[in-house]
Protein backbone atom coordinates (compact mmCIF):
# COMPACT_ATOMS: atom_id res chain seq x y z
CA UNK A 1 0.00 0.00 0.00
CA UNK A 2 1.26 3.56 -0.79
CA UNK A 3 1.95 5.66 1.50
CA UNK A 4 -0.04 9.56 2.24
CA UNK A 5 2.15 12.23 0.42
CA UNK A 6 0.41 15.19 2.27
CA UNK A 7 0.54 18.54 -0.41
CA UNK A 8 0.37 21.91 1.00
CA UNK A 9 -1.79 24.25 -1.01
CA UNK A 10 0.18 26.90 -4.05
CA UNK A 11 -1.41 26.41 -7.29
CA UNK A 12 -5.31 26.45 -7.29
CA UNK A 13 -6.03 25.96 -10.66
CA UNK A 14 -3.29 23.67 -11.31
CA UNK A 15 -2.73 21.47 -7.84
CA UNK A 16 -5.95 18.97 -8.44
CA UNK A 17 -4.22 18.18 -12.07
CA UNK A 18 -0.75 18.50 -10.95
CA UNK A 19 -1.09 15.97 -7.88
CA UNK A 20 -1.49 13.09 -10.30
CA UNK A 21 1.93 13.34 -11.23
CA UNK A 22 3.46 12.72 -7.81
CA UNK A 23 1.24 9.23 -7.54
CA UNK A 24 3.46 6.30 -7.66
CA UNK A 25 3.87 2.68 -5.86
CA UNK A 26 5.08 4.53 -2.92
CA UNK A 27 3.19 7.84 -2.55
CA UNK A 28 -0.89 8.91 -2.38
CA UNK A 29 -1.00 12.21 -2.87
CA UNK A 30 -3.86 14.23 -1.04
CA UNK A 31 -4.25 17.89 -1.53
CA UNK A 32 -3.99 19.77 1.76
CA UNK A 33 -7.43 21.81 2.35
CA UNK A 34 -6.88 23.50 6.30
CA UNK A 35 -7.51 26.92 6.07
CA UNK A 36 -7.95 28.34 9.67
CA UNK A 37 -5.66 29.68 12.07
CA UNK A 38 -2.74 28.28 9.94
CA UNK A 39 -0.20 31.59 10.05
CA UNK A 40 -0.89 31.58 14.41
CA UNK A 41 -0.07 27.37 14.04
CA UNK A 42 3.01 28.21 11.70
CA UNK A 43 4.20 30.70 13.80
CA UNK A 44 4.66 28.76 16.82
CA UNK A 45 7.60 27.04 15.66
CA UNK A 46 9.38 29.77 13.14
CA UNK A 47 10.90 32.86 14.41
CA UNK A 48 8.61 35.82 12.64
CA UNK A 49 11.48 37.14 10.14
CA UNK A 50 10.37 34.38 7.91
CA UNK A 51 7.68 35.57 5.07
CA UNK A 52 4.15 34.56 5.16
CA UNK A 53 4.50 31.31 3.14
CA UNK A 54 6.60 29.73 5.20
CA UNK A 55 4.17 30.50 7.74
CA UNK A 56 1.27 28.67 6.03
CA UNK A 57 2.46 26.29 4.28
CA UNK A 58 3.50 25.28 8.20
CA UNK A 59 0.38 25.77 9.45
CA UNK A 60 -1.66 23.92 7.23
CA UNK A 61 1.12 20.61 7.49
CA UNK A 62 0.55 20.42 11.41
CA UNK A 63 -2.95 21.00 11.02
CA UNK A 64 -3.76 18.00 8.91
CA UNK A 65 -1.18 15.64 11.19
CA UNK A 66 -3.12 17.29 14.28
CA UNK A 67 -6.65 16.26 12.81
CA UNK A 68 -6.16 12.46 13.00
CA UNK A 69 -7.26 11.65 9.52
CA UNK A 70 -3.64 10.66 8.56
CA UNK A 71 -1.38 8.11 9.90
CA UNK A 72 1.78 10.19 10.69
CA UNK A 73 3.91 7.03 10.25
CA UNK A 74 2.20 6.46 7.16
CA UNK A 75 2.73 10.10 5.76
CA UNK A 76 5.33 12.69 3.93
CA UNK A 77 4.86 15.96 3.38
CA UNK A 78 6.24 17.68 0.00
CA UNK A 79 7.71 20.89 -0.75
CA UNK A 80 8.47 22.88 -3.31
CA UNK A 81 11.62 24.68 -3.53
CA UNK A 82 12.87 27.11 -6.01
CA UNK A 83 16.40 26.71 -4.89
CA UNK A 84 17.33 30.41 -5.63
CA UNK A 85 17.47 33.75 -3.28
CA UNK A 86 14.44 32.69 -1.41
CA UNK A 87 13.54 32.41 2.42
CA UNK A 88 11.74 29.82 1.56
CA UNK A 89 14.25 27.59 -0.09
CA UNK A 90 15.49 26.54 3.86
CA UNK A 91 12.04 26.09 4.40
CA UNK A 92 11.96 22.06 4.25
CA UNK A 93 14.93 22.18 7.03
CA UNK A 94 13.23 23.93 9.37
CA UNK A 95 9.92 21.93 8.78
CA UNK A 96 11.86 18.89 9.78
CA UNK A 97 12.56 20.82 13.03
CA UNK A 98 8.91 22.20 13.92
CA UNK A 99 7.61 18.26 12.87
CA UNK A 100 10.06 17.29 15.69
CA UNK A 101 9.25 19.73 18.05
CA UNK A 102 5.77 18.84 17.44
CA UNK A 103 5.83 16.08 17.88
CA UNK A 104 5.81 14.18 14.55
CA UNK A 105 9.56 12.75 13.85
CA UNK A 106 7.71 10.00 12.03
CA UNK A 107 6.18 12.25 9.26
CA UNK A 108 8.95 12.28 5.89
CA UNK A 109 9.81 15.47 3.78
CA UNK A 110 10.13 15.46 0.41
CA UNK A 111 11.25 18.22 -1.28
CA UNK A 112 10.72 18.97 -4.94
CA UNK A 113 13.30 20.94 -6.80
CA UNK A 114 15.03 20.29 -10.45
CA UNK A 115 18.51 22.14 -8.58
CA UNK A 116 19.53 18.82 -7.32
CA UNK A 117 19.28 20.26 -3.39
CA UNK A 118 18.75 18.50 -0.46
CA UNK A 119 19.42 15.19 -2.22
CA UNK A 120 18.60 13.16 1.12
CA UNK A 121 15.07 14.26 0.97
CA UNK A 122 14.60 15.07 -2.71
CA UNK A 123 11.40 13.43 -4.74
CA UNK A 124 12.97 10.83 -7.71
CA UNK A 125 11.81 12.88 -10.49
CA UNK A 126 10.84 10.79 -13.35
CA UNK A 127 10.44 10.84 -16.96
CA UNK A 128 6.64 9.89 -16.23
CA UNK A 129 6.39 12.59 -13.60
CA UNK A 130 7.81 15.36 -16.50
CA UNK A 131 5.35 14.29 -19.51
CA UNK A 132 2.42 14.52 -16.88
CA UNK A 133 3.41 17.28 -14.80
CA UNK A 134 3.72 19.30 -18.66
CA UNK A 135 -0.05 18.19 -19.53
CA UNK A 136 -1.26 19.08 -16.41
CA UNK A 137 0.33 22.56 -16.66
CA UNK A 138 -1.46 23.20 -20.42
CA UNK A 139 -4.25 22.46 -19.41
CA UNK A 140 -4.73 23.96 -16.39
CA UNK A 141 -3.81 27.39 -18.56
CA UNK A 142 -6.25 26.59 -21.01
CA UNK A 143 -9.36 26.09 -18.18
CA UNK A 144 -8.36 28.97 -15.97
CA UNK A 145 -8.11 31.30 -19.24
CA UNK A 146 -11.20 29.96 -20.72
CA UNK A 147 -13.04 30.08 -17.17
CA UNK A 148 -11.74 33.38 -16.28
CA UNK A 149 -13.06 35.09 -19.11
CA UNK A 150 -16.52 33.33 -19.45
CA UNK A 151 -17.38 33.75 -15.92
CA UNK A 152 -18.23 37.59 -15.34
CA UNK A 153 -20.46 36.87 -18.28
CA UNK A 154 -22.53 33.80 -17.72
CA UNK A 155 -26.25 34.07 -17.71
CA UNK A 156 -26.79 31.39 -15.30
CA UNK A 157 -24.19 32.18 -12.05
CA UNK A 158 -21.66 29.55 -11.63
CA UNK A 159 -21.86 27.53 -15.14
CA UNK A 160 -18.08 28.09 -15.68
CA UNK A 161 -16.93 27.05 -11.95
CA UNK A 162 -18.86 23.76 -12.48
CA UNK A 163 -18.13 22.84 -16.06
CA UNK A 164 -13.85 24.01 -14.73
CA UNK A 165 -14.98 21.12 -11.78
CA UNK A 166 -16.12 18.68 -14.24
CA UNK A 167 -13.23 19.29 -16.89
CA UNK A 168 -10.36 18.87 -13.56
CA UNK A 169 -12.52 15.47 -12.91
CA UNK A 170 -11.79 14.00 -16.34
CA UNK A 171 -8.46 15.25 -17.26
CA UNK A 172 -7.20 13.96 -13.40
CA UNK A 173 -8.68 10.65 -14.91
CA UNK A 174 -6.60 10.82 -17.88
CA UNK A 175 -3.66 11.79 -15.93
CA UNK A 176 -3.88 9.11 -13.02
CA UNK A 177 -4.09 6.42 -16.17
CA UNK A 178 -1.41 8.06 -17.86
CA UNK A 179 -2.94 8.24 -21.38
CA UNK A 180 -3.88 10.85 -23.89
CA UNK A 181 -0.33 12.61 -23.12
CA UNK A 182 0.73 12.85 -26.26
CA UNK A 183 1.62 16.41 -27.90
CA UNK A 184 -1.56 16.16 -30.47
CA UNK A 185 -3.55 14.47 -27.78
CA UNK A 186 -2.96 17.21 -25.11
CA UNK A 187 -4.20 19.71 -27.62
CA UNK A 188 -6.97 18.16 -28.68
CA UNK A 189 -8.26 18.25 -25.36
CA UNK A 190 -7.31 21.72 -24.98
CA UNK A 191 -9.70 22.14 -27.97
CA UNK A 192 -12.14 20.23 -26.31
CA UNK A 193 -12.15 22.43 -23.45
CA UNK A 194 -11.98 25.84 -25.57
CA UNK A 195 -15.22 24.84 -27.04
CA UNK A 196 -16.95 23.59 -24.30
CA UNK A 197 -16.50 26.67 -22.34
CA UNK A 198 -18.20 28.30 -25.40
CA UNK A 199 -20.56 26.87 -25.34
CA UNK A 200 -21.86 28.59 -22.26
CA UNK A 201 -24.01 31.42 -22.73
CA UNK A 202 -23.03 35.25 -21.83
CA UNK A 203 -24.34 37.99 -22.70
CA UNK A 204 -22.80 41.57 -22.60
CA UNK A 205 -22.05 43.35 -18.84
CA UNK A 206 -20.51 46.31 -17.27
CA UNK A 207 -16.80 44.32 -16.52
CA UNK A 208 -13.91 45.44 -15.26
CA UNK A 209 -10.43 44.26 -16.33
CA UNK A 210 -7.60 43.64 -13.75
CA UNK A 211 -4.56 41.75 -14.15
CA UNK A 212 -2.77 39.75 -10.55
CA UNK A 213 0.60 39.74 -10.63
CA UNK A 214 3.36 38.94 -8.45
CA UNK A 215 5.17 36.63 -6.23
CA UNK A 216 4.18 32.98 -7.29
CA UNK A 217 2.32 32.07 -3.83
CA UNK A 218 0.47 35.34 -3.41
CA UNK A 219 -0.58 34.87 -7.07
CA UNK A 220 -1.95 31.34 -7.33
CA UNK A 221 -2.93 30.59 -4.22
CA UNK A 222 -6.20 31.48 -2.52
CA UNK A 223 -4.72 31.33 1.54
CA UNK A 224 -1.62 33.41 0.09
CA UNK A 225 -3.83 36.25 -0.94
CA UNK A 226 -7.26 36.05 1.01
CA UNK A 227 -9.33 34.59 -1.83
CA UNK A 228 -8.49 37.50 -4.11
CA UNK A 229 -9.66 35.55 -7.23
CA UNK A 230 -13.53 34.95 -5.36
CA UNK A 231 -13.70 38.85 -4.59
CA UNK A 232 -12.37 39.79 -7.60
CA UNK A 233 -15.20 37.70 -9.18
CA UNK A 234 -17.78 38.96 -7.25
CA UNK A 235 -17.46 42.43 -8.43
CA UNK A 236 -17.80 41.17 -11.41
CA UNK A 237 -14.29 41.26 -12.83
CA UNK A 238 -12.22 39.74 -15.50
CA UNK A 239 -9.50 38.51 -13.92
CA UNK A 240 -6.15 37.81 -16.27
CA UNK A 241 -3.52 35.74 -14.43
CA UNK A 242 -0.39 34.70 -16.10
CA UNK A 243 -0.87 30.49 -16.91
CA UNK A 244 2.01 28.02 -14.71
CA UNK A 245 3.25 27.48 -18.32
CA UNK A 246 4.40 31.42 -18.79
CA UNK A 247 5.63 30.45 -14.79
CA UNK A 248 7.87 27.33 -16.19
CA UNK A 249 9.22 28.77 -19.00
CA UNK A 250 9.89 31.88 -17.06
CA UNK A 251 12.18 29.38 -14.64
CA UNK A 252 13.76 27.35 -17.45
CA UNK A 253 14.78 30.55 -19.21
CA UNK A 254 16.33 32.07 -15.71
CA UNK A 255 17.74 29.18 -14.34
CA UNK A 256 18.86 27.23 -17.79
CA UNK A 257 22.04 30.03 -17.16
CA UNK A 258 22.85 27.96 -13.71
CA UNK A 259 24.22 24.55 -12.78
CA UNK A 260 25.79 21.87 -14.32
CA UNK A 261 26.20 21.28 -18.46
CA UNK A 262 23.56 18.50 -18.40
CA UNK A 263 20.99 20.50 -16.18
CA UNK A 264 21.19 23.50 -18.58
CA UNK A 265 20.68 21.33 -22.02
CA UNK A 266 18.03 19.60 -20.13
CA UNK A 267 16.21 23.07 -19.64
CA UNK A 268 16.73 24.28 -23.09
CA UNK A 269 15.40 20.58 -24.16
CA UNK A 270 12.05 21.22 -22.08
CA UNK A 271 12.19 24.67 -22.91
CA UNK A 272 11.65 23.93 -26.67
CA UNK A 273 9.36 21.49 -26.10
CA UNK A 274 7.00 23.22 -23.94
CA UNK A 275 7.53 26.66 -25.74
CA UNK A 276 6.05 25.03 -28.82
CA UNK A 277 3.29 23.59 -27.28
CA UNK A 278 2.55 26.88 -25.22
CA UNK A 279 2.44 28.77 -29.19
CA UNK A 280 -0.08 25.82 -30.30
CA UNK A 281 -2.16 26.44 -27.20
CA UNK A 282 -2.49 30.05 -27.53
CA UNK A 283 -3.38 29.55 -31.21
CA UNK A 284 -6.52 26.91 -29.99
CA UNK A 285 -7.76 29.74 -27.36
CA UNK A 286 -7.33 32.39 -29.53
CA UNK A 287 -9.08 30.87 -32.73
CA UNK A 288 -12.10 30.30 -30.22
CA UNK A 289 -12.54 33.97 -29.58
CA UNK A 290 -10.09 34.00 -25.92
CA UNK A 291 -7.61 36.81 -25.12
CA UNK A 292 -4.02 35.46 -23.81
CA UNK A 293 -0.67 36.73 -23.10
CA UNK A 294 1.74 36.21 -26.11
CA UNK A 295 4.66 33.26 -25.58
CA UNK A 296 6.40 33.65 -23.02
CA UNK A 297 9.20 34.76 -25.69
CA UNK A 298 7.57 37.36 -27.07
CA UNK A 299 6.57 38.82 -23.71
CA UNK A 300 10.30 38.81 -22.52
CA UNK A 301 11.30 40.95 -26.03
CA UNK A 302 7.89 42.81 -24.72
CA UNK A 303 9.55 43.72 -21.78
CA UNK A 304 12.89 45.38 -23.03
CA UNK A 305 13.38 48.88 -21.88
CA UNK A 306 10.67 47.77 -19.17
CA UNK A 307 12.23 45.34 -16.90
CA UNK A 308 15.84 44.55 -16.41
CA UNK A 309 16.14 41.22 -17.97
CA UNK A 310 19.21 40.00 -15.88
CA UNK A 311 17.25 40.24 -12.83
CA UNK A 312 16.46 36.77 -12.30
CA UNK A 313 15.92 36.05 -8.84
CA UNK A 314 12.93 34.82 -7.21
CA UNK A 315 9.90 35.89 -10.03
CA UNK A 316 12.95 38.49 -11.32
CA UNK A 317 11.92 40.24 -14.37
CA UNK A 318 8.48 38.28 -15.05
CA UNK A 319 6.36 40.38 -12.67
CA UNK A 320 7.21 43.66 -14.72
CA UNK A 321 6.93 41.52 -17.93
CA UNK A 322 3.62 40.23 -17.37
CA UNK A 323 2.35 43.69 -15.79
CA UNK A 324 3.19 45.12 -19.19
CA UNK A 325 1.92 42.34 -21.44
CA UNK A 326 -1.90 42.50 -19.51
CA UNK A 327 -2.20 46.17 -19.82
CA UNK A 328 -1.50 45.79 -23.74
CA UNK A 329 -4.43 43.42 -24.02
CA UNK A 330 -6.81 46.14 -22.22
CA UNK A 331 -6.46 45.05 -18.45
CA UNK A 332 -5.25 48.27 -17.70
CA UNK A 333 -5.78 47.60 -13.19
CA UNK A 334 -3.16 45.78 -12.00
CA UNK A 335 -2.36 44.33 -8.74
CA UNK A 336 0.95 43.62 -7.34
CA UNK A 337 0.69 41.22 -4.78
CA UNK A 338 3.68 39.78 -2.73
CA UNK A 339 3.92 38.30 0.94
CA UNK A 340 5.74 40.99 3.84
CA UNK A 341 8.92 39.73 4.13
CA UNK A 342 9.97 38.05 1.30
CA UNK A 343 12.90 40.34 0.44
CA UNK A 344 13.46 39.21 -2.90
CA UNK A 345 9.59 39.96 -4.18
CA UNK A 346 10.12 43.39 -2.51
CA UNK A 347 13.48 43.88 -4.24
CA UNK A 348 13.23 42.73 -7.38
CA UNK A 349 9.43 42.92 -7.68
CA UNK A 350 8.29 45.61 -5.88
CA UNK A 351 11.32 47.56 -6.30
CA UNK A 352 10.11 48.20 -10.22
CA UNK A 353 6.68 49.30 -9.56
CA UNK A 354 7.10 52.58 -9.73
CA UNK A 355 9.60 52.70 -12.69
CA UNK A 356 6.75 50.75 -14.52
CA UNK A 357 3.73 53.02 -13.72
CA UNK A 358 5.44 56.15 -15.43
CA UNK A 359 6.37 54.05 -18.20
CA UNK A 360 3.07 52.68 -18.65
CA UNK A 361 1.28 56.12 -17.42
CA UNK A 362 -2.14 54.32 -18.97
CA UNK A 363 -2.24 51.42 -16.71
CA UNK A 364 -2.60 51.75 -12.42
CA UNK A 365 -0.59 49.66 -10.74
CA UNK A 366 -1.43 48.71 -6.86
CA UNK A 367 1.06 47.13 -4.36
CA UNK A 368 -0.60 44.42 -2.44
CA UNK A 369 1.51 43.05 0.67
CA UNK A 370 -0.65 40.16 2.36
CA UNK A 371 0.86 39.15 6.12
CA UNK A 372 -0.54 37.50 9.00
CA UNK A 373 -0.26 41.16 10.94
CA UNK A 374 -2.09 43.07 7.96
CA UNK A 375 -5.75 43.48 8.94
CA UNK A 376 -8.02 42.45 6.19
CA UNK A 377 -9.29 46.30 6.03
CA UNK A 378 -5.52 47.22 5.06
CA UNK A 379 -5.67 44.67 2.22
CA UNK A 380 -9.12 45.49 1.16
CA UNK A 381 -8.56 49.41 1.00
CA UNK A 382 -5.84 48.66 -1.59
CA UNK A 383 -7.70 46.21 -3.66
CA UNK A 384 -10.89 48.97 -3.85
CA UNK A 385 -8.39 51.63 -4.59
CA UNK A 386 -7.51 49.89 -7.89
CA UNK A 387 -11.27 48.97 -8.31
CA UNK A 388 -12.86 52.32 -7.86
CA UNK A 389 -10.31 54.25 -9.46
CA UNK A 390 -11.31 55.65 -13.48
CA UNK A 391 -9.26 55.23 -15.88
């Protein structure tokens, strides 16, 4: 029997797809779905200069092991590291201490990183893990675009939410069996999916466009920034969020540049490969009548003059890039979101913001910092300044 592999919330439209690819003889995985008092829980065993992640991603750990659905001799916990200038890339070391201190020395960690780091604990990654891990990532762009921008204009509330739960049900089938993950199969899905969500009916409304943008955990995941995406969509917005594929490339690009000669001809190999398949994606969503960013490629030649492109630590020169690529396709409100304390977001993310406003003196850009000593008025003020501003 496999064992639990416990998975901490970060991707929300991407996680129920992407978990099938971490199933093997050894591992179940099981999403992680806490979501109270997890900063507080966190925070008992971290000193507080660590950023809000860390924080979180603690909380939520010890709170499933402290429910007593899971077998902590029976479980392992897995997390993500990006393995550059990030707090949160000593993050799995000092889990292993607060599991101890709490109590669970049982409980395995797993970390997940292509920078070969922290070998003792790190997750085999296998050639079946890549080819579903990449289909999982396409299509979860091509649902959250096509949701995103059907949803503020449904005539019967909540049509795109279910039909986005029904299309994660099937494709997770697919995945778990490991078939249809071919290059033509995965688009012909996507095509599947393009037209299905056209198939819902709209009709014309008084929308608003805003772009998220940011640090990857504040961006993708609902406890990083307070259910941003449900608010958002309950004022009736159209919500653009840059796809885990622009994420990936964004990372193979950056980091191809570091390690060892077979690492970086690896990345350029998946690079390629998943470059091409992003182009043939965008050209399925756009020839059903959806709005995207361009390639990754293009938006990194978008961004010259805008960002400085050797500024690749933690989300680096992507933030800006994105920023600018969403207010050419109309969403002129943007929010910058990024978690207090996590100096490299505030360096290198925050730290262009207002270089980028005068250069893009069309668009408003609004700093979001989300921390578990914010008050959810502080947060809320900033997101209605964007909102009610006229442009």
């Amino acid at each position: 029997m496999p064992r639990t592999l416990l998975i901490p919330a970060l991707l929300d439209d991407w996680f129920p797809l992407l978990r099938h690819a971490f199933a093997s003889r050894e591992w179940e995985p099981v999403l992680l779905r806490e979501e109270r008092g997890l900063a507080d829980r966190g925070m008992r065993y971290f000193h507080n200069e660590l950023c809000y992640p860390v924080f979180l991603v603690a909380g939520q750990v010890l709170a499933a092991l402290e429910s007593g659905e899971y077998d902590p001799a029976e479980c392992g916990v897995l997390m993500g590291q990006a393995g550059d200038e990030c707090r949160g890339s000593c993050g799995i070391r000092l889990m292993r201490k607060a599991l101890d201190k709490a109590g669970y020395p049982e409980v395995a960690l797993l970390s997940l990183n292509v920078r070969d780091i922290d070998r003792d604990t790190g997750l085999p990654i296998t050639l079946a893990m890549i080819r579903r891990a990449l289909a999982a990532a396409v299509w979860g762009d091509a649902l959250a675009i096509a949701r995103n921008q059907v949803r503020p204009y449904e005539v019967l509330p909540g049509g795109a939410e279910a039909l986005w739960r029904r299309w994660m049900e099937t494709l997770g089938e697919d995945l778990r069996r490991g078939t249809g993950l071919s290059r033509r199969r995965i688009l012909e899905r996507c095509r599947e999916i393009a037209a299905s969500f056209r198939r819902i009916e709209t009709a014309p409304g008084d929308v608003r466009r805003v772009a998220v943008v940011g640090e990857i955990y504040t961006k993708y995941c609902h406890l990083g920034n307070w259910n941003l995406e449900r608010y958002l969509a309950a004022e009736r917005c159209e919500i653009g969020v840059g796809g885990l594929t622009w994420y990936a490339l964004y990372y193979m690009d950056t980091h191809s540049l570091k390690g060892p000669a077979y690492q970086r001809k690896l990345y350029r190999f998946l690079s390629e490969w998943l470059g091409g398949i992003q182009r043939e994606l965008l050209a399925v969503l756009r020839e059903a009548g959806f709005h995207t960013l361009p390639p990754l490629a293009e938006v990194k030649r978008r961004a010259e003059g805008l960002a400085p492109l050797n500024c690749t630590v933690a989300d680096g020169w992507l933030v800006t890039a994105e920023a600018a690529a969403w207010a050419g396709l109309g969403y002129r409100k943007i929010l910058c979101v990024q978690p207090f304390g996590c100096l490299p977001g505030h360096i290198f993310g925050k730290g262009q913001y207002a270089a980028l406003q005068r250069k893009l003196p069309d668009a408003l850009l609004v700093s979001v910092d989300y921390d578990a000593s914010t008050g959810e008025g502080t947060v809320e003020s900033r997101v209605r300044m964007l909102l009610d501003t006229e442009l």
